[in-house]
N, C-alpha and C. Protein backbone atom coordinates (compact mmCIF):
# COMPACT_ATOMS: atom_id res chain seq x y z
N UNK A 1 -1.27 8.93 6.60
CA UNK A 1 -1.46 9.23 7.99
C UNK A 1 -0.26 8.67 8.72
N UNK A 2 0.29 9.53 9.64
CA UNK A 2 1.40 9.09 10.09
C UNK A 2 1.29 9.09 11.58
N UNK A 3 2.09 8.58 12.46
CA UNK A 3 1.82 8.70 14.14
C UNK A 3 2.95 9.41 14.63
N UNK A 4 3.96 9.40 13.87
CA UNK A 4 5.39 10.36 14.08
C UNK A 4 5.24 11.76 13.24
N UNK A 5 6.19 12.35 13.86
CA UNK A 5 6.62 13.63 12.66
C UNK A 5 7.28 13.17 11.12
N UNK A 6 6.51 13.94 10.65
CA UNK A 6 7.01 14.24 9.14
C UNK A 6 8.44 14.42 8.90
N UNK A 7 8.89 14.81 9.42
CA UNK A 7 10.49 14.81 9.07
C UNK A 7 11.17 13.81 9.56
N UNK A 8 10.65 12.89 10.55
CA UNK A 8 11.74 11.95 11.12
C UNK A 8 10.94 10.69 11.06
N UNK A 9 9.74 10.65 10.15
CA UNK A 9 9.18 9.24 10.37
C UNK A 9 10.18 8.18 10.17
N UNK A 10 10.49 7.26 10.90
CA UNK A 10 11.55 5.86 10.44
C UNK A 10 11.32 5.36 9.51
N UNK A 11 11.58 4.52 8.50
CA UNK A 11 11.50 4.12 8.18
C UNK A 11 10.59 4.39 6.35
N UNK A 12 10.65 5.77 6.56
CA UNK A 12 9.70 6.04 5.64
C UNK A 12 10.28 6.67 4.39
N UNK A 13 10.52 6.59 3.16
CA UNK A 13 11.15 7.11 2.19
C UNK A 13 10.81 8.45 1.91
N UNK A 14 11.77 9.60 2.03
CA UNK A 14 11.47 10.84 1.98
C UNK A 14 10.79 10.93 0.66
N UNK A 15 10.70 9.93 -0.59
CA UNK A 15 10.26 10.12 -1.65
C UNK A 15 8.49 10.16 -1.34
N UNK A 16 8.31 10.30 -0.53
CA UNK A 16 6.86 9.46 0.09
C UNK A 16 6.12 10.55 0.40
N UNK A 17 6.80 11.24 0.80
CA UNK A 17 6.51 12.32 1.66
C UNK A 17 6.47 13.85 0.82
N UNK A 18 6.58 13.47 -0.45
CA UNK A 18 6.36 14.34 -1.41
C UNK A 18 5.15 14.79 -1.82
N UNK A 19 4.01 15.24 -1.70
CA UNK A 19 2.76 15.46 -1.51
C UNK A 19 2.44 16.97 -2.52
N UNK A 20 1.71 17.31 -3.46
CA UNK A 20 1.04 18.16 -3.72
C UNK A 20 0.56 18.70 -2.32
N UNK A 21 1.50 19.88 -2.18
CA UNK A 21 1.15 21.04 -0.81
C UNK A 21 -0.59 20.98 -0.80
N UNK A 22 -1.07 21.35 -1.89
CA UNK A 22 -2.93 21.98 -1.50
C UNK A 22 -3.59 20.90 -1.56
N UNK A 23 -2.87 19.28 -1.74
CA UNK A 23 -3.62 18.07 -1.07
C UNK A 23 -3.46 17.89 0.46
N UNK A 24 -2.31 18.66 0.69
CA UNK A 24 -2.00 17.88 2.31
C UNK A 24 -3.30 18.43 2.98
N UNK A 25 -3.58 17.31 3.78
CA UNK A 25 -4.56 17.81 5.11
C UNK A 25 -4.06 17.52 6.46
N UNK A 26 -2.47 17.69 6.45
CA UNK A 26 -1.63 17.59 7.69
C UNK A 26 -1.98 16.77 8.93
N UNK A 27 -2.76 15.60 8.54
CA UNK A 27 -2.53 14.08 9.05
C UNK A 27 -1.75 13.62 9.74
N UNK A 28 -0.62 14.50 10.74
CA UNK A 28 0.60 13.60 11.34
C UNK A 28 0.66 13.92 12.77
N UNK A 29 0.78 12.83 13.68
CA UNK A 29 0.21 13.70 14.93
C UNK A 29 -0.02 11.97 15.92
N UNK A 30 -0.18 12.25 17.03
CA UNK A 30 -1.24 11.43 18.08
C UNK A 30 -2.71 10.38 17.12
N UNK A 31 -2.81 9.74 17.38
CA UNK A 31 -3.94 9.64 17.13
C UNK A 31 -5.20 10.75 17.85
N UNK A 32 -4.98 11.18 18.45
CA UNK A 32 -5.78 12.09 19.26
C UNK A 32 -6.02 13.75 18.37
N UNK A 33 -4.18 13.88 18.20
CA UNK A 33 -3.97 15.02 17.01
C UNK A 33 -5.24 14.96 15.61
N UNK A 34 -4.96 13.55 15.27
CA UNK A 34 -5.53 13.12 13.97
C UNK A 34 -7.05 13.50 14.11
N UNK A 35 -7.34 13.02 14.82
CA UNK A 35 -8.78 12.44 15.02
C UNK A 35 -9.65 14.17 15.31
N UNK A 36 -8.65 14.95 15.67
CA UNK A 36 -9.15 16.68 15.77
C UNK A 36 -9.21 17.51 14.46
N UNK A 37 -8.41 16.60 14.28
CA UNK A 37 -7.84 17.40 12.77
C UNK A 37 -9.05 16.95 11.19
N UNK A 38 -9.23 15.74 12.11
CA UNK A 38 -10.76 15.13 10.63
C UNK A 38 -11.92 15.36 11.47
N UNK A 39 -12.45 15.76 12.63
CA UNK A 39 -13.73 16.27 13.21
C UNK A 39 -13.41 18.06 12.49
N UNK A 40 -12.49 18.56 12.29
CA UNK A 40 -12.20 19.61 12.12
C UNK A 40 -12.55 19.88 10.67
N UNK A 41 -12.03 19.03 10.06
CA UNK A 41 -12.34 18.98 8.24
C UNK A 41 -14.04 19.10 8.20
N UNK A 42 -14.38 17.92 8.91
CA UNK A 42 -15.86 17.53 8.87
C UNK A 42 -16.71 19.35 9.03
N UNK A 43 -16.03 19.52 10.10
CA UNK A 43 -16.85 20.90 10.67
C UNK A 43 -16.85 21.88 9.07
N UNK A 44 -15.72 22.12 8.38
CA UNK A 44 -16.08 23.04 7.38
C UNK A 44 -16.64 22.47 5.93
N UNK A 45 -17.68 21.24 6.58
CA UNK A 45 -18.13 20.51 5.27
C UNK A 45 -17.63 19.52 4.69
N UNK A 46 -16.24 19.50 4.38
CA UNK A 46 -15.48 17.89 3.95
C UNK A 46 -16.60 16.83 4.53
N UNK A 47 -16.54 16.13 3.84
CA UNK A 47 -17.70 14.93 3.86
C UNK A 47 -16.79 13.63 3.38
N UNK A 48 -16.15 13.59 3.19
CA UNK A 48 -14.71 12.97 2.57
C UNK A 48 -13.31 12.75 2.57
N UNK A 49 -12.96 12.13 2.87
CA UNK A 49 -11.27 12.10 3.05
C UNK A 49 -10.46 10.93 2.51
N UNK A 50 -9.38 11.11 1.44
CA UNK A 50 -9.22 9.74 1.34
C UNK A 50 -7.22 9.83 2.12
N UNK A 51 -7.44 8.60 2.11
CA UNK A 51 -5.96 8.24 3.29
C UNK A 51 -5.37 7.12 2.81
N UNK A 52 -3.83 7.43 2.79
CA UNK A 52 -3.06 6.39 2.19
C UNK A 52 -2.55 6.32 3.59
N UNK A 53 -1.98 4.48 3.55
CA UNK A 53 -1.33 4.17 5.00
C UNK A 53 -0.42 3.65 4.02
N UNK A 54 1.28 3.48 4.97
CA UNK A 54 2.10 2.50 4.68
C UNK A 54 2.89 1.79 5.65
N UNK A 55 3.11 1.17 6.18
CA UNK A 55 2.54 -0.24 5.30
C UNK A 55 0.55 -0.37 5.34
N UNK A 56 0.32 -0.68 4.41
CA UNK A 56 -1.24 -0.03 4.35
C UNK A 56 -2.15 -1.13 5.33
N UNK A 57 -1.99 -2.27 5.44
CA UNK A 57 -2.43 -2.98 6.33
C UNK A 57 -2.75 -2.88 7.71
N UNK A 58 -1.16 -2.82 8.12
CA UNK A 58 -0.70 -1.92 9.91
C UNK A 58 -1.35 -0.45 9.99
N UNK A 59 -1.25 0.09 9.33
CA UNK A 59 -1.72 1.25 9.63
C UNK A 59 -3.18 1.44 9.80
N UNK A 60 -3.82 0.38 8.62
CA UNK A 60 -5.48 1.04 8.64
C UNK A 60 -6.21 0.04 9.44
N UNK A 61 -5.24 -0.92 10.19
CA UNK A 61 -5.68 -1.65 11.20
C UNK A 61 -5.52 -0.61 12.78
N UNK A 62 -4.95 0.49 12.34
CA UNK A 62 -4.23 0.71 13.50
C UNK A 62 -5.31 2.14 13.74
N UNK A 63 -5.52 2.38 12.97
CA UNK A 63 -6.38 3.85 12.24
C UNK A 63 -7.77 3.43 12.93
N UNK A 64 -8.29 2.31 12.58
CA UNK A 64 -9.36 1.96 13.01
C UNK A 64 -9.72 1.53 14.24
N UNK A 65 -8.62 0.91 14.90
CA UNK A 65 -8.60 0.49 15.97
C UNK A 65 -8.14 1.95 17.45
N UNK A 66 -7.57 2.97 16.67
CA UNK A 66 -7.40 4.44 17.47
C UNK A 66 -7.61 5.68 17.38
N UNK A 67 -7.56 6.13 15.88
CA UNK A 67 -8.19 7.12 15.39
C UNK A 67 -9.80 6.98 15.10
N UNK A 68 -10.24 6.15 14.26
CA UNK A 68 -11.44 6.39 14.15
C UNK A 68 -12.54 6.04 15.45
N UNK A 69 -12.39 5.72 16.11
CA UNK A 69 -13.45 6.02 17.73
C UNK A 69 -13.36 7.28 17.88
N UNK A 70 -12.24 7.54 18.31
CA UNK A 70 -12.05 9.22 18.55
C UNK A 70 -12.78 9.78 17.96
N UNK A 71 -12.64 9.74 16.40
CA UNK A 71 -13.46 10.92 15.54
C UNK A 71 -15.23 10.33 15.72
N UNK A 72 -14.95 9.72 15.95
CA UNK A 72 -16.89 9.66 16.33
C UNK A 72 -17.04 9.88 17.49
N UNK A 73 -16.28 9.61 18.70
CA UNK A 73 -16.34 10.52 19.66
C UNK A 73 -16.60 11.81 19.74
N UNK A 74 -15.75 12.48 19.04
CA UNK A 74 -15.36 13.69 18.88
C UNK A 74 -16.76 14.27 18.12
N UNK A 75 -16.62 13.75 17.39
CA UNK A 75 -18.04 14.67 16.44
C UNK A 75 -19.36 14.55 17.06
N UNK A 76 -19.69 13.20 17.77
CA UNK A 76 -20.73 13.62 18.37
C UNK A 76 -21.26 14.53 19.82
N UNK A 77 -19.28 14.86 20.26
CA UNK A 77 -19.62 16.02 21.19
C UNK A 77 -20.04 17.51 20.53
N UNK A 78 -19.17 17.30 19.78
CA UNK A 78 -19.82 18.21 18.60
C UNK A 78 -21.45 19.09 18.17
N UNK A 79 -21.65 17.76 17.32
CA UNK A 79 -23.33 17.78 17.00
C UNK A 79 -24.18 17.95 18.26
C-alpha cells in the first residue's frame, strides 16, 4: 500500500514494485483513494486482503490510523 504514485514513490526500490499483474489490487492513492478501493473489493465479495507495507511498521501504523476508519466508514454507508 502506498500513499504516492507508483512510479515516483521515494524512496522505494523499483525492484519492489514488481508485482504479479493479476495480484495487484491497485492500492496506491490518498488514503481516501485506498479506503474506496477495499469497500469496493468488499462489495464484489473479497472478504480478504492481504497487504504488505514498507517500511512495515510506519505504514501499518499509518494504515490504521487513516485508511482503515475510512473503510468502516465507508462500508457502513454502504450496508
Amino acid at each position: 500500500m502506498a500513499f504516492g504514485n507508483e512510479a515516483g514513490a521515494a524512496g522505494v526500490d523499483p525492484g519492489l514494485l514488481r508485482i504479479e499483474p493479476r495480484l495487484r489490487t491497485n492500492l496506491i492513492g490518498s488514503p481516501e483513494e485506498i479506503a474506496a478501493r477495499l469497500v469496493a473489493l468488499e462489495r464484489t465479495g473479497i472478504d480478504l486482503v492481504l497487504l504488505q507495507f514498507s517500511p512495515q511498521y510506519e505504514e501499518m501504523e499509518r494504515s490504521g490510523e487513516q485508511v482503515i476508519p475510512l473503510v468502516l466508514e465507508m462500508s457502513r454507508a454502504v450496508a
